[in-house]
Protein backbone atom coordinates (compact mmCIF):
# COMPACT_ATOMS: atom_id res chain seq x y z
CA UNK A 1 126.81 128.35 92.59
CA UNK A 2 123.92 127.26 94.08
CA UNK A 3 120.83 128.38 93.12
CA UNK A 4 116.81 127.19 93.84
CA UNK A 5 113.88 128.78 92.13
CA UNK A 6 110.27 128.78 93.52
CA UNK A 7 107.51 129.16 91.27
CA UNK A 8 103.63 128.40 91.15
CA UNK A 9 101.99 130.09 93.92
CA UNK A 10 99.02 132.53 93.58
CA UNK A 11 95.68 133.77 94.96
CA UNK A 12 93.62 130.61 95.29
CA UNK A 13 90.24 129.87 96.92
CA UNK A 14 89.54 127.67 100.53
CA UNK A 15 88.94 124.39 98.79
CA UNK A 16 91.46 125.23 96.09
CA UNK A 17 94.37 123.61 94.71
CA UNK A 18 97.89 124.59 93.65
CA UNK A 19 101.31 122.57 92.71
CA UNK A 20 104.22 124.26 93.59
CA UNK A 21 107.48 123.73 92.04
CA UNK A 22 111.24 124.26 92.83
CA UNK A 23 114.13 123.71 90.44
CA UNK A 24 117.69 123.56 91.59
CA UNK A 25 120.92 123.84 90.52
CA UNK A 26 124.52 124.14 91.70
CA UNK A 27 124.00 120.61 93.75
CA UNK A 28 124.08 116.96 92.91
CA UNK A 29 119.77 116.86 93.65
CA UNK A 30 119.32 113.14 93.56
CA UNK A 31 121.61 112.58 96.99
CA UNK A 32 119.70 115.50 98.96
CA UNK A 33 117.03 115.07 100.95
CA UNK A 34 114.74 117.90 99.95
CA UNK A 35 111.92 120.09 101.68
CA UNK A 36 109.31 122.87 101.64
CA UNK A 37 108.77 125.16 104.51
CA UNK A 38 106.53 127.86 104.62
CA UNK A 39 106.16 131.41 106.61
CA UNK A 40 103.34 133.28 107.49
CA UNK A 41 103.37 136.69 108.82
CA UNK A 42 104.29 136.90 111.74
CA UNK A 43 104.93 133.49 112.29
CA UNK A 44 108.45 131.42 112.43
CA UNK A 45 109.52 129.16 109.41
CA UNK A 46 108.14 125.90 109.52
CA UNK A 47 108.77 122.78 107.72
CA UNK A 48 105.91 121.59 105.64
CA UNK A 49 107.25 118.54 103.99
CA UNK A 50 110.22 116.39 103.18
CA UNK A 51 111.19 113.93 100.93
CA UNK A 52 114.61 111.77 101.21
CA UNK A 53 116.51 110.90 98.41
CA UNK A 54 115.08 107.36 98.32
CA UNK A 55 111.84 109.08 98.43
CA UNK A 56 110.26 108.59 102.09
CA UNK A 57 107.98 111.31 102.92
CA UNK A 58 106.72 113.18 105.84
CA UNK A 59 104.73 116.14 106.80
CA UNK A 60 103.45 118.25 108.92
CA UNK A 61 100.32 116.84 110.68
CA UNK A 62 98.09 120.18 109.37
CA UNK A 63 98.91 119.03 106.02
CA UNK A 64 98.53 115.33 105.59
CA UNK A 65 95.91 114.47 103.61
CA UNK A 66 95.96 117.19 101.79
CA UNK A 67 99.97 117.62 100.58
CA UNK A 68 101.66 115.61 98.51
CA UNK A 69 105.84 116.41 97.90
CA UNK A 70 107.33 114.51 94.84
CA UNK A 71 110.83 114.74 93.28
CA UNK A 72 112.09 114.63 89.51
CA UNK A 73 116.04 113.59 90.07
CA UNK A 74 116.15 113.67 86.30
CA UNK A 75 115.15 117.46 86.33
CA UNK A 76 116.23 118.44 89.65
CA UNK A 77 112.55 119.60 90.77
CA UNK A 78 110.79 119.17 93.57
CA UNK A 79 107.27 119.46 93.99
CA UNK A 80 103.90 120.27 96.75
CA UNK A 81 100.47 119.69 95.28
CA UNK A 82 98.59 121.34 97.99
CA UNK A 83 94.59 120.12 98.05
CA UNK A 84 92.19 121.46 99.84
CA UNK A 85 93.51 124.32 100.81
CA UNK A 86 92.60 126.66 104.10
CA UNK A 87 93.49 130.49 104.90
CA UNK A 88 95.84 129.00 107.41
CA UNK A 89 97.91 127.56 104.51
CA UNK A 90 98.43 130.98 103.17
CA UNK A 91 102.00 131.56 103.14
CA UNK A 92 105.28 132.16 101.36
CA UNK A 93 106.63 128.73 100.20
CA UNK A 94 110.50 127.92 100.10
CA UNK A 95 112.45 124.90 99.03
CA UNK A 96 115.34 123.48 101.19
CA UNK A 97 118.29 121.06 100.79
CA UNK A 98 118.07 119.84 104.29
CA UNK A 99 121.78 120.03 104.54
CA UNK A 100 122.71 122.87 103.17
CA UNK A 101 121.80 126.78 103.97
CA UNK A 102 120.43 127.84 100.69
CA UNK A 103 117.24 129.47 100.40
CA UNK A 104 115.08 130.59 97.31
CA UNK A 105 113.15 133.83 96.75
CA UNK A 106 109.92 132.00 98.13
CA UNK A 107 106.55 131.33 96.43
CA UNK A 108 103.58 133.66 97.95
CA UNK A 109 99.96 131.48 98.31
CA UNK A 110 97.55 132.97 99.15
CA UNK A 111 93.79 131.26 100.18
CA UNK A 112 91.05 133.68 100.40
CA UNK A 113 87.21 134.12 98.99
């Protein structure tokens, strides 16, 4: 049984930081390549970040700079410091084996003074 577990989100200020974190289970992690997508309301789903299993990155371009995605094969966690954050980043965060169709409950951020 699959199952993926978003956590760290919260109520942070523009200019603030937060590391997000997703554990997985149910799946051999280190082959996956691994992402984070986010949803505003309103909006569509859109990916954020990814990271292969040999670790090449990319992101979206409102993010670079700012986002960094890591992995922990060892611990089957995958990670998104977010830096310098903006109300546009506000969102619920999710974590995605890019091949296969499982979501997680999400991670709410939320940027606001």
């Amino acid at each position: 049984q699959v199952r993926i577990v978003e956590s760290g989100g919260g109520l942070v200020q523009p200019g603030g930081s937060l590391r997000l974190s997703c554990t997985v289970s149910g799946i051999n992690f280190r082959i996956y390549q691994m992402e984070w997508y986010r949803q505003a309301p309103g909006n569509q789903r859109e990916l954020v970040a990814g990271i292969t299993s040999g670790g090449g990155t990319n992101y979206l371009d409102s993010v670079k700079g700012r986002f960094t995605i890591s992995r922990d094969n060892a611990r089957s966690t995958l990670k998104l410091q977010m830096n310098s954050l903006t109300p546009e980043d506000a969102a619920v965060y999710y974590c995605k084996a890019a091949s296969l169709p499982y979501w997680g409950q999400g991670t709410q951020v939320t940027v606001s003074s």
